[in-house]
N, C-alpha and C. Protein backbone atom coordinates (compact mmCIF):
# COMPACT_ATOMS: atom_id res chain seq x y z
N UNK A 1 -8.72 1.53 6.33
CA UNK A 1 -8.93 1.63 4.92
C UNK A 1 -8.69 3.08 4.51
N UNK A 2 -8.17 3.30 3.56
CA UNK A 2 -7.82 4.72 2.91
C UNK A 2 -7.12 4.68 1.67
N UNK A 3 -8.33 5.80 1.44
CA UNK A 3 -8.11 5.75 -0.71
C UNK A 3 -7.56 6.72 -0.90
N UNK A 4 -6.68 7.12 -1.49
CA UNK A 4 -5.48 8.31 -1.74
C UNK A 4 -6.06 8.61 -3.04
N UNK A 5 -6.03 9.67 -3.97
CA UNK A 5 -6.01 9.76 -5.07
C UNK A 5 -4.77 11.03 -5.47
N UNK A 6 -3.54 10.29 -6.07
CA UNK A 6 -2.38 10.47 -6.33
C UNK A 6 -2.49 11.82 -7.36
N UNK A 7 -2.43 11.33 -8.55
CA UNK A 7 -2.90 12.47 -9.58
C UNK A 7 -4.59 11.94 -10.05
N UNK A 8 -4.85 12.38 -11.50
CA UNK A 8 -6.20 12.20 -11.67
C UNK A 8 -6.06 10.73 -12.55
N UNK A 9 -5.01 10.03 -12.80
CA UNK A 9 -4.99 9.02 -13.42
C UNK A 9 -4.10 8.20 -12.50
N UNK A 10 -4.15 8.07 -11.09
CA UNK A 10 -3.17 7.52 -10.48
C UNK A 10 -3.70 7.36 -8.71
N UNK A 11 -3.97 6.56 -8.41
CA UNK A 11 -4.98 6.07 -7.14
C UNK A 11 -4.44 5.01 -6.66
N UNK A 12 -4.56 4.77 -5.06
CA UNK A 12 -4.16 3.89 -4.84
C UNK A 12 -4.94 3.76 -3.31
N UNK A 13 -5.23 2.50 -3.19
CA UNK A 13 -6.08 1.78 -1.49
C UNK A 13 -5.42 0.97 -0.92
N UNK A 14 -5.45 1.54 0.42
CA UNK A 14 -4.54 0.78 1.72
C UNK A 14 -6.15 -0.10 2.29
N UNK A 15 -5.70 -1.24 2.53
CA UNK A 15 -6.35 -2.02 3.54
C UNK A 15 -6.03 -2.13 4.57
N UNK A 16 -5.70 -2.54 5.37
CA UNK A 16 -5.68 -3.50 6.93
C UNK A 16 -5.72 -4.74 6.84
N UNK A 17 -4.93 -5.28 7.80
CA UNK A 17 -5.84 -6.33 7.90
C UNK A 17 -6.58 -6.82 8.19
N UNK A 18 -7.04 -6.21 9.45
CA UNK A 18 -8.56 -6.17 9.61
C UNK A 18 -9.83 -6.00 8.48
N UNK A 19 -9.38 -5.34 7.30
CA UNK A 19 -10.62 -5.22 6.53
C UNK A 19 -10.53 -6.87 5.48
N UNK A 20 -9.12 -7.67 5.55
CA UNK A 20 -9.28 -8.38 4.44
C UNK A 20 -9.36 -9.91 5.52
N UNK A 21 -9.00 -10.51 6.92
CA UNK A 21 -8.28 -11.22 7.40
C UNK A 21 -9.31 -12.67 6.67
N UNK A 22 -10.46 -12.48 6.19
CA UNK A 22 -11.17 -13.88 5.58
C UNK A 22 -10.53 -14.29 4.07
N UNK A 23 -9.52 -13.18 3.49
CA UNK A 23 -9.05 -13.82 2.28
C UNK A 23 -7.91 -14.68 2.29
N UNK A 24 -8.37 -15.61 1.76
CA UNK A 24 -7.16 -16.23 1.27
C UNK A 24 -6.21 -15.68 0.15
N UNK A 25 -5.13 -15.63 0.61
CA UNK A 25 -4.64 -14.51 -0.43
C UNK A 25 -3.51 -15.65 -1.33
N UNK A 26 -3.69 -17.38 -1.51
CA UNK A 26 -2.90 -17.43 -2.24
C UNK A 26 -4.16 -18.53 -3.19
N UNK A 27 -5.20 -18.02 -3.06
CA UNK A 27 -6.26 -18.65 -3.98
C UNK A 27 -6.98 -17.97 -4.61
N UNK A 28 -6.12 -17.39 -5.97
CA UNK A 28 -6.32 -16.51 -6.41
C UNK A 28 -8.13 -16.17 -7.13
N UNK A 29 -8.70 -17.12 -7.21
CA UNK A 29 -9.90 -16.89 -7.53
C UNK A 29 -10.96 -16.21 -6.77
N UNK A 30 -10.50 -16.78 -5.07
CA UNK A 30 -11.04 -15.86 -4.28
C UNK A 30 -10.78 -14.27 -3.98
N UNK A 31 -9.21 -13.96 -4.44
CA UNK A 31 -8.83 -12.72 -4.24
C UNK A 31 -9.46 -11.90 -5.57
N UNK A 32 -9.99 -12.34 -6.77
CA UNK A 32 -10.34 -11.39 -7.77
C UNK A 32 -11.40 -11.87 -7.63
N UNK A 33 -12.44 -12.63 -6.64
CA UNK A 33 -13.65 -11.99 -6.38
C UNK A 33 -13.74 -11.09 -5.55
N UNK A 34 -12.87 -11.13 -4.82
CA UNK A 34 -12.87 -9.83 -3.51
C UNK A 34 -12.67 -8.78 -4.37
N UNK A 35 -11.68 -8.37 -4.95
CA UNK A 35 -12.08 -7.34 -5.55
C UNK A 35 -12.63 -6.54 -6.41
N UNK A 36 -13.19 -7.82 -7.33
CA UNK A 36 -14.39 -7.19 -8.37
C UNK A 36 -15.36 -7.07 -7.43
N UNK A 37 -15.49 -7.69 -5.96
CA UNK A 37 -16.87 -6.62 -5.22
C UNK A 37 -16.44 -5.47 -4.42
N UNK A 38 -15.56 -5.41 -4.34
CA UNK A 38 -14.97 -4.26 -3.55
C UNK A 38 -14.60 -2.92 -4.14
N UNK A 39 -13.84 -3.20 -5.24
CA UNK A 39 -13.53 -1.92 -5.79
C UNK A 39 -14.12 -1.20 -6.50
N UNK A 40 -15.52 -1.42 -6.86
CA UNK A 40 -16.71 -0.65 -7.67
C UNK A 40 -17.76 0.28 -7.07
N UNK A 41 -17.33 0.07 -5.80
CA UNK A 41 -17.44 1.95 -5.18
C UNK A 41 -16.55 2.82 -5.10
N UNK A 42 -15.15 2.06 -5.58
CA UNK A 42 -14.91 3.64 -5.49
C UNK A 42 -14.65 3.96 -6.62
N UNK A 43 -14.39 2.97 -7.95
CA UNK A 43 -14.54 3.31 -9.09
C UNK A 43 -15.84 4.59 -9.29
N UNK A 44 -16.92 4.13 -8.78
CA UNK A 44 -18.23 4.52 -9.43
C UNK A 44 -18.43 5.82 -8.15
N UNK A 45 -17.60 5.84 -7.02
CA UNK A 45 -17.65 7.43 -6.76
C UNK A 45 -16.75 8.24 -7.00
N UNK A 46 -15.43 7.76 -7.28
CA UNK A 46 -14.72 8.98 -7.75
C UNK A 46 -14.31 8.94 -9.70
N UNK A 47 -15.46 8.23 -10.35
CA UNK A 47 -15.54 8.34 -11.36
C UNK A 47 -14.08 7.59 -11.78
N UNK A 48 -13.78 6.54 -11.85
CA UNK A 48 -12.72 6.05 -12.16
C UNK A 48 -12.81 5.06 -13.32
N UNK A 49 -12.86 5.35 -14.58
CA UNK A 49 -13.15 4.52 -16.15
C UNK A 49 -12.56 4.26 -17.02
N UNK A 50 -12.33 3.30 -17.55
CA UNK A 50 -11.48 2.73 -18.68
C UNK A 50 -10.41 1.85 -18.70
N UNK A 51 -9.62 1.39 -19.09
CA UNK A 51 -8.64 0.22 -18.87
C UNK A 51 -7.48 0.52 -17.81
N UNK A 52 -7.77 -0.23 -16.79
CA UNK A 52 -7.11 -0.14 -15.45
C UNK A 52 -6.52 -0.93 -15.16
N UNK A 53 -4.87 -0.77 -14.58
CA UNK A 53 -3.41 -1.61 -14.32
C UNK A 53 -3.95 -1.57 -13.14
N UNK A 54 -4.03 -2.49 -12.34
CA UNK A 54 -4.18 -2.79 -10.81
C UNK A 54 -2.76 -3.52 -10.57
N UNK A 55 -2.06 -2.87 -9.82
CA UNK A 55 -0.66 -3.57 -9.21
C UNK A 55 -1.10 -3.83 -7.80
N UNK A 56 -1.07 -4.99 -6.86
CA UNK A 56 -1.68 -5.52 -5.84
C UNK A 56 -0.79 -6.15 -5.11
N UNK A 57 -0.22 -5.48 -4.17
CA UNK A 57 0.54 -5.79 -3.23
C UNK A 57 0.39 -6.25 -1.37
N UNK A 58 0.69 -7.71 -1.63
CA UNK A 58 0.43 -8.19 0.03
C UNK A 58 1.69 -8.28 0.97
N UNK A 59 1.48 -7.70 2.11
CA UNK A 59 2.18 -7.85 3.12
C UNK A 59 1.45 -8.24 4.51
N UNK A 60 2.53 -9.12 5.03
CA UNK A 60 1.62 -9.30 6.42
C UNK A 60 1.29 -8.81 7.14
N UNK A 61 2.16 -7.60 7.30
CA UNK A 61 1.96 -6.81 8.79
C UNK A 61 0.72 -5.79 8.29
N UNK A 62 1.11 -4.92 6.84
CA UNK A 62 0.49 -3.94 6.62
C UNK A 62 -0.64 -4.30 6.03
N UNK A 63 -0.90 -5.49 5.15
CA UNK A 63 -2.23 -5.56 4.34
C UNK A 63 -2.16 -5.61 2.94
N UNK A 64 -3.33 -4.52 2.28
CA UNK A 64 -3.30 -4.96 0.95
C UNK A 64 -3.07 -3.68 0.70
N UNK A 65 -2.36 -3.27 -0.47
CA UNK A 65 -2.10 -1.92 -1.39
C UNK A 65 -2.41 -2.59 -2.72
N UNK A 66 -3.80 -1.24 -3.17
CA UNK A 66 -3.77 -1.24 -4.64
C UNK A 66 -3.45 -0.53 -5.53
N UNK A 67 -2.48 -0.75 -6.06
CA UNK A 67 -2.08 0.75 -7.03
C UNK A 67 -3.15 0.59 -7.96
N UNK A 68 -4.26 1.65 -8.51
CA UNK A 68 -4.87 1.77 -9.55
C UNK A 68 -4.19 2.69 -10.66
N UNK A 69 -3.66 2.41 -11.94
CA UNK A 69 -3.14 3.50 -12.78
C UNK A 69 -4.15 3.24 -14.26
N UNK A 70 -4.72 4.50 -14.74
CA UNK A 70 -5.68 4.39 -16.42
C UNK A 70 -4.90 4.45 -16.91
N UNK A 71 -4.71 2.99 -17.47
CA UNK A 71 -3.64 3.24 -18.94
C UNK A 71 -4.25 3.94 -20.35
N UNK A 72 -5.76 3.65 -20.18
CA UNK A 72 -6.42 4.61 -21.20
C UNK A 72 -7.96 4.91 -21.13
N UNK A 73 -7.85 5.81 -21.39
CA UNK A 73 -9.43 6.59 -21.27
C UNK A 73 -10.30 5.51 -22.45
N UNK A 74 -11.33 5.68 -21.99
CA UNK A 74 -13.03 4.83 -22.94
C UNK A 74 -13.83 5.97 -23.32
N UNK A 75 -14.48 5.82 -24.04
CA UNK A 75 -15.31 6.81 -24.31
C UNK A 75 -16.63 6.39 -23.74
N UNK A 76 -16.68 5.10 -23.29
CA UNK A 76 -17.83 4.76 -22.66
C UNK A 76 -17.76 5.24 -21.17
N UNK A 77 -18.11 5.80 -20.81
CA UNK A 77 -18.37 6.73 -19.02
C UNK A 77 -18.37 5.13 -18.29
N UNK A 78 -18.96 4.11 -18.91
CA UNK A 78 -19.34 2.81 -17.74
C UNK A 78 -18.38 1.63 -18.21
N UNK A 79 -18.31 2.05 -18.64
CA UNK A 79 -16.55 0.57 -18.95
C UNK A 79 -15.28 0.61 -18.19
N UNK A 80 -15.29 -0.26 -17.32
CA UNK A 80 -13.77 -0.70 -16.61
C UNK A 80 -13.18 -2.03 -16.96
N UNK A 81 -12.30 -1.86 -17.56
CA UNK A 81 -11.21 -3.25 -17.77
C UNK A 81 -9.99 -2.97 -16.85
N UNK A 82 -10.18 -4.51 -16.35
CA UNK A 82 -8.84 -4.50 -15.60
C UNK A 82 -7.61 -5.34 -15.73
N UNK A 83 -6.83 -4.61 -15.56
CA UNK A 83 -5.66 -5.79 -15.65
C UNK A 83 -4.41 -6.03 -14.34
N UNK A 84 -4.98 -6.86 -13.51
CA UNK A 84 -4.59 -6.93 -12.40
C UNK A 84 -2.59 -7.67 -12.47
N UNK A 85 -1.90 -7.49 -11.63
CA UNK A 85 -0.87 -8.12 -11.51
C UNK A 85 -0.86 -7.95 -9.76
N UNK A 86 -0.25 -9.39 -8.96
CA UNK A 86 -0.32 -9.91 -7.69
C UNK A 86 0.89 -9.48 -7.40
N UNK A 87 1.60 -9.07 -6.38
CA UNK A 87 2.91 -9.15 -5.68
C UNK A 87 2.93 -9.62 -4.10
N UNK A 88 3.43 -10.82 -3.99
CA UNK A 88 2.93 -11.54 -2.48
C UNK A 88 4.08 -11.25 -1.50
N UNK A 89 3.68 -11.20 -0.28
CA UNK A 89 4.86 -11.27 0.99
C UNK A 89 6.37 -10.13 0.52
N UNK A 90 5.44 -8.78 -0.36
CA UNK A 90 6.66 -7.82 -0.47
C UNK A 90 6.90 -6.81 0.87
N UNK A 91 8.42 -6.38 0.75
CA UNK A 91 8.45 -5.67 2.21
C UNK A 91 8.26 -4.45 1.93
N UNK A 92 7.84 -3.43 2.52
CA UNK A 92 6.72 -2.24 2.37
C UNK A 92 7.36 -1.44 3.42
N UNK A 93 8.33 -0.75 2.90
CA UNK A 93 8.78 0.31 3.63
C UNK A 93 8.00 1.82 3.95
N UNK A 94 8.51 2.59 4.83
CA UNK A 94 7.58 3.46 5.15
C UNK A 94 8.74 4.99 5.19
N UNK A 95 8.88 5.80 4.04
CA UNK A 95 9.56 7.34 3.97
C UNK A 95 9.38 8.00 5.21
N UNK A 96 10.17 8.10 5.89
CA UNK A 96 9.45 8.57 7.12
C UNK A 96 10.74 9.92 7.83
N UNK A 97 10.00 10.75 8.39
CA UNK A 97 11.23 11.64 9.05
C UNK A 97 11.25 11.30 10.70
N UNK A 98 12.69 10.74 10.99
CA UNK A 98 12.52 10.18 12.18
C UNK A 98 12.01 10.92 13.58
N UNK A 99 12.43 11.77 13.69
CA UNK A 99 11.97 12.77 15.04
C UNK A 99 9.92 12.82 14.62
N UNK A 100 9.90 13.25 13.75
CA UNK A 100 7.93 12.92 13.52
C UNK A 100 7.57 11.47 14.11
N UNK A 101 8.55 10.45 13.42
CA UNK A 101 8.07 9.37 14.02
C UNK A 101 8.28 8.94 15.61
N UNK A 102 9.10 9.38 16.07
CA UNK A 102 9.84 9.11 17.38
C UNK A 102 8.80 10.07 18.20
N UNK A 103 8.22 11.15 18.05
CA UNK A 103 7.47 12.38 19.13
C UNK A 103 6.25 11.94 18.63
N UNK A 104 5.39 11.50 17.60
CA UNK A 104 3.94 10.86 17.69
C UNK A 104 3.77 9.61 17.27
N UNK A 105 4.21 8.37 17.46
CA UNK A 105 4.05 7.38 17.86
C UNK A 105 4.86 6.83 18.70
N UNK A 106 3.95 5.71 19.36
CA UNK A 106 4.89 4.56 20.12
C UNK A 106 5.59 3.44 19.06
N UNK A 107 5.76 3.50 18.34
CA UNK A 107 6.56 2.30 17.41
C UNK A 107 7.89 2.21 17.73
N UNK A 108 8.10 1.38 18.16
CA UNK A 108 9.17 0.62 18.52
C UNK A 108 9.50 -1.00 18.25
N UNK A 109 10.90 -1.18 18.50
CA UNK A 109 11.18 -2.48 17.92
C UNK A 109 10.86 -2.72 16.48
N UNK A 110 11.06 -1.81 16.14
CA UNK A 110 11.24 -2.33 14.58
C UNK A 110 12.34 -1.92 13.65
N UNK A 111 12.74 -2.18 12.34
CA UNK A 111 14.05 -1.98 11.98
C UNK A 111 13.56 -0.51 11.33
N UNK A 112 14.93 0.02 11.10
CA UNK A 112 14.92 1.16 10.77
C UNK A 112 16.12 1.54 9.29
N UNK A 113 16.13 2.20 8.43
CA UNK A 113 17.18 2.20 7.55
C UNK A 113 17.61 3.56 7.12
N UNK A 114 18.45 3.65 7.36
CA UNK A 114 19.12 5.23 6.55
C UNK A 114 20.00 5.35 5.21
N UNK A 115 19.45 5.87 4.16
CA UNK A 115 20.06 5.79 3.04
C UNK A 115 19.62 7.30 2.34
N UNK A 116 20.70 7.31 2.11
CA UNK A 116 20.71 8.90 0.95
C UNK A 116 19.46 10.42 1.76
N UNK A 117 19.82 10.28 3.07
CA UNK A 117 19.36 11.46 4.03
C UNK A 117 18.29 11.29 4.39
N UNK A 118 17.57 10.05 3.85
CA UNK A 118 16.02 9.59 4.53
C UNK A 118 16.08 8.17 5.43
N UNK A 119 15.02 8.31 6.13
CA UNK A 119 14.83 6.98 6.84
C UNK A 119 13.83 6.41 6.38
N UNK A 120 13.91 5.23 6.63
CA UNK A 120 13.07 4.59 5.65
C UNK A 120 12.74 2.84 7.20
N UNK A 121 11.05 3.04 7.15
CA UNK A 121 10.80 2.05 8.25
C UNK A 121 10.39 0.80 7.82
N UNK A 122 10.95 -0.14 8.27
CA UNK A 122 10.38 -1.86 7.96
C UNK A 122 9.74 -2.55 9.14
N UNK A 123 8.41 -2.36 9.36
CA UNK A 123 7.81 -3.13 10.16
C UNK A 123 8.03 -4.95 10.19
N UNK A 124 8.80 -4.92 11.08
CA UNK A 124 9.07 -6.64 11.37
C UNK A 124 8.58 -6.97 12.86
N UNK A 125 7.72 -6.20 13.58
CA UNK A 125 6.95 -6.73 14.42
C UNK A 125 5.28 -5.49 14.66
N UNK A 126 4.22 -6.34 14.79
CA UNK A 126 3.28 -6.02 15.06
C UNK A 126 3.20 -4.53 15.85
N UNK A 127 2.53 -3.81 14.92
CA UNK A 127 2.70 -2.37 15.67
C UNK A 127 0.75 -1.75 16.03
N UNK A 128 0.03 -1.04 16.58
CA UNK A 128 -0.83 -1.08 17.11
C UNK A 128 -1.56 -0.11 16.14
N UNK A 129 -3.33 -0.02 15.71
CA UNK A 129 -3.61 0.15 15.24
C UNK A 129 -3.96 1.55 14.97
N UNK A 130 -3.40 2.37 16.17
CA UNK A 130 -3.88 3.66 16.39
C UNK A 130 -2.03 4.67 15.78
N UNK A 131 -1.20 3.67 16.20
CA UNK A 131 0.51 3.65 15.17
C UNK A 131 0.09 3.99 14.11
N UNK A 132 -0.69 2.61 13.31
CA UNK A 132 -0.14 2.41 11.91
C UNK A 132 -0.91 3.56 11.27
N UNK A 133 -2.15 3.65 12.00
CA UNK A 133 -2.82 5.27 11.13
C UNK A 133 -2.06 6.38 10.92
N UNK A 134 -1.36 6.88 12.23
CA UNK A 134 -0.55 7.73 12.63
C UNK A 134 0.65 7.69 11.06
N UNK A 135 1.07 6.68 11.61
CA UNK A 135 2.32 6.14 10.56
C UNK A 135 2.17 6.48 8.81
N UNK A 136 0.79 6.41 8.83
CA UNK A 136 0.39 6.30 7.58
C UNK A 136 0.12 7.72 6.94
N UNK A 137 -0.62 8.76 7.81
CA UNK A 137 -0.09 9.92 7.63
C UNK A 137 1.32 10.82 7.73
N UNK A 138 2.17 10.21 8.67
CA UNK A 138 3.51 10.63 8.57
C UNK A 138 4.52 10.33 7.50
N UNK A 139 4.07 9.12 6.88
CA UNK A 139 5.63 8.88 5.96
C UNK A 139 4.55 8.83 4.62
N UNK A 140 5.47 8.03 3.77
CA UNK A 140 4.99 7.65 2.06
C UNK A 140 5.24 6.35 1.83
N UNK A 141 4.55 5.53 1.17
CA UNK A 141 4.57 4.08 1.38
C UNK A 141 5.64 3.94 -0.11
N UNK A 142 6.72 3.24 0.08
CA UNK A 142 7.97 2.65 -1.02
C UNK A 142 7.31 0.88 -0.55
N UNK A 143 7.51 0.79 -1.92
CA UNK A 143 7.76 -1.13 -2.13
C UNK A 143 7.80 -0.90 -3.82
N UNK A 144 8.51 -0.36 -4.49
CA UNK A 144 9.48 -0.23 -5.66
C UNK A 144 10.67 -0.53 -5.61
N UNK A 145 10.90 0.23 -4.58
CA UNK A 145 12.75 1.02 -4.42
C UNK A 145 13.16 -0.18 -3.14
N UNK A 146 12.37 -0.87 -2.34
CA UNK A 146 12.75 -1.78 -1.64
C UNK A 146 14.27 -2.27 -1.98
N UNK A 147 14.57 -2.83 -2.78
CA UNK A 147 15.57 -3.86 -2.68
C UNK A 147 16.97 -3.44 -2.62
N UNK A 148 16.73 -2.39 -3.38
CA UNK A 148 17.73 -0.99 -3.24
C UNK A 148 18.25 -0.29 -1.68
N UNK A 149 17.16 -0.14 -1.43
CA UNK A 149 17.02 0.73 0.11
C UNK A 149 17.69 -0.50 1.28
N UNK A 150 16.81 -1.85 1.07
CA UNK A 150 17.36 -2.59 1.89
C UNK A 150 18.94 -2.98 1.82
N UNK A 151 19.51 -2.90 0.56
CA UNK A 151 20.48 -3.44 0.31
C UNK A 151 21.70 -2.52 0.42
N UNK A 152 21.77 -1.52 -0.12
CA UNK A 152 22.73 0.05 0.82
C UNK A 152 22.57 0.55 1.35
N UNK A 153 21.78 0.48 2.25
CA UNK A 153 21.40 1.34 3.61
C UNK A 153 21.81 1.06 4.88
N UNK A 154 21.47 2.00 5.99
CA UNK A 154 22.82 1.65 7.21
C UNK A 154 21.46 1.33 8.36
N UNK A 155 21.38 -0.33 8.43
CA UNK A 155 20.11 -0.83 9.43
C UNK A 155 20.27 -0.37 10.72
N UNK A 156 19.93 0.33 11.56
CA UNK A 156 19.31 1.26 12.06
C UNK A 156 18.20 -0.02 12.93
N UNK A 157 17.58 0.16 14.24
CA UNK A 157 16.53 -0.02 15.12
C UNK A 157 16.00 0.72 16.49
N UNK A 158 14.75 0.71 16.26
CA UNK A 158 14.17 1.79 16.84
C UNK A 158 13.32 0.89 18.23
């Protein structure tokens, strides 16, 4: 689990799957109870208030990503509105500089992509949990620019 805070209106939480593996993630009633109990600590410790875009992205290998962005400030200190949007089974590339990745982790067997002087990693097999931390401090997580990256880039495996 790890909460990034991007700028001061711009946050975002990595899960595991280990932290979510009891959700059902295509019944959606259960997934917006999970996170109306989940995400109100960290709302309420890093002071996070007012009408909130939750972009919510699932992948298998990696888990859950929440983009939190305030589309607008409240004047009430204790008011959060949310407005969630789901994105299921997206592929979740990883910015990565290859020699960092190649000298501190074991990740291997997985695809790899080179486009416009960066590499860019697609986990398509199970990588180990002490990796993906690693991994997670080494690169920058893309699943915007995906379709792009996958689609002119020179596939590459590691």
């Amino acid at each position: 689990m790890l909460f990034k805070i991007i700028d001061k209106n711009y946050y975002r939480l990595i899960l595991d799957n280990k932290n979510i593996e009891n959700i059902n993630f295509f019944d959606n009633i259960e997934l917006k109870k999970f996170i109306v109990k989940f995400l109100p600590k960290y709302f309420k410790k890093y002071n996070i208030t007012g009408i909130l875009k939750l972009d919510i992205y699932w992948n298998v290998f990696l888990g859950l990503i929440i983009n939190i962005k305030k589309e607008k400030e409240i004047k009430n200190n204790n008011f959060v509105e949310l407005k969630i949007t789901f994105h299921f089974n997206n592929i979740i590339l990883y910015k990565v500089n290859y020699f960092d990745l190649i000298e501190n982790t074991n990740i291997r067997n997985q695809k790899l992509i080179y486009l416009d002087n960066y590499y860019y990693l697609n986990i398509i097999n199970n990588i180990n949990d002490k990796d993906f931390i690693k991994l997670l401090d080494l690169s920058e997580i893309i699943f915007d620019e995906d379709k792009k990256i996958l689609n002119n880039g020179i596939k590459l495996y590691i």
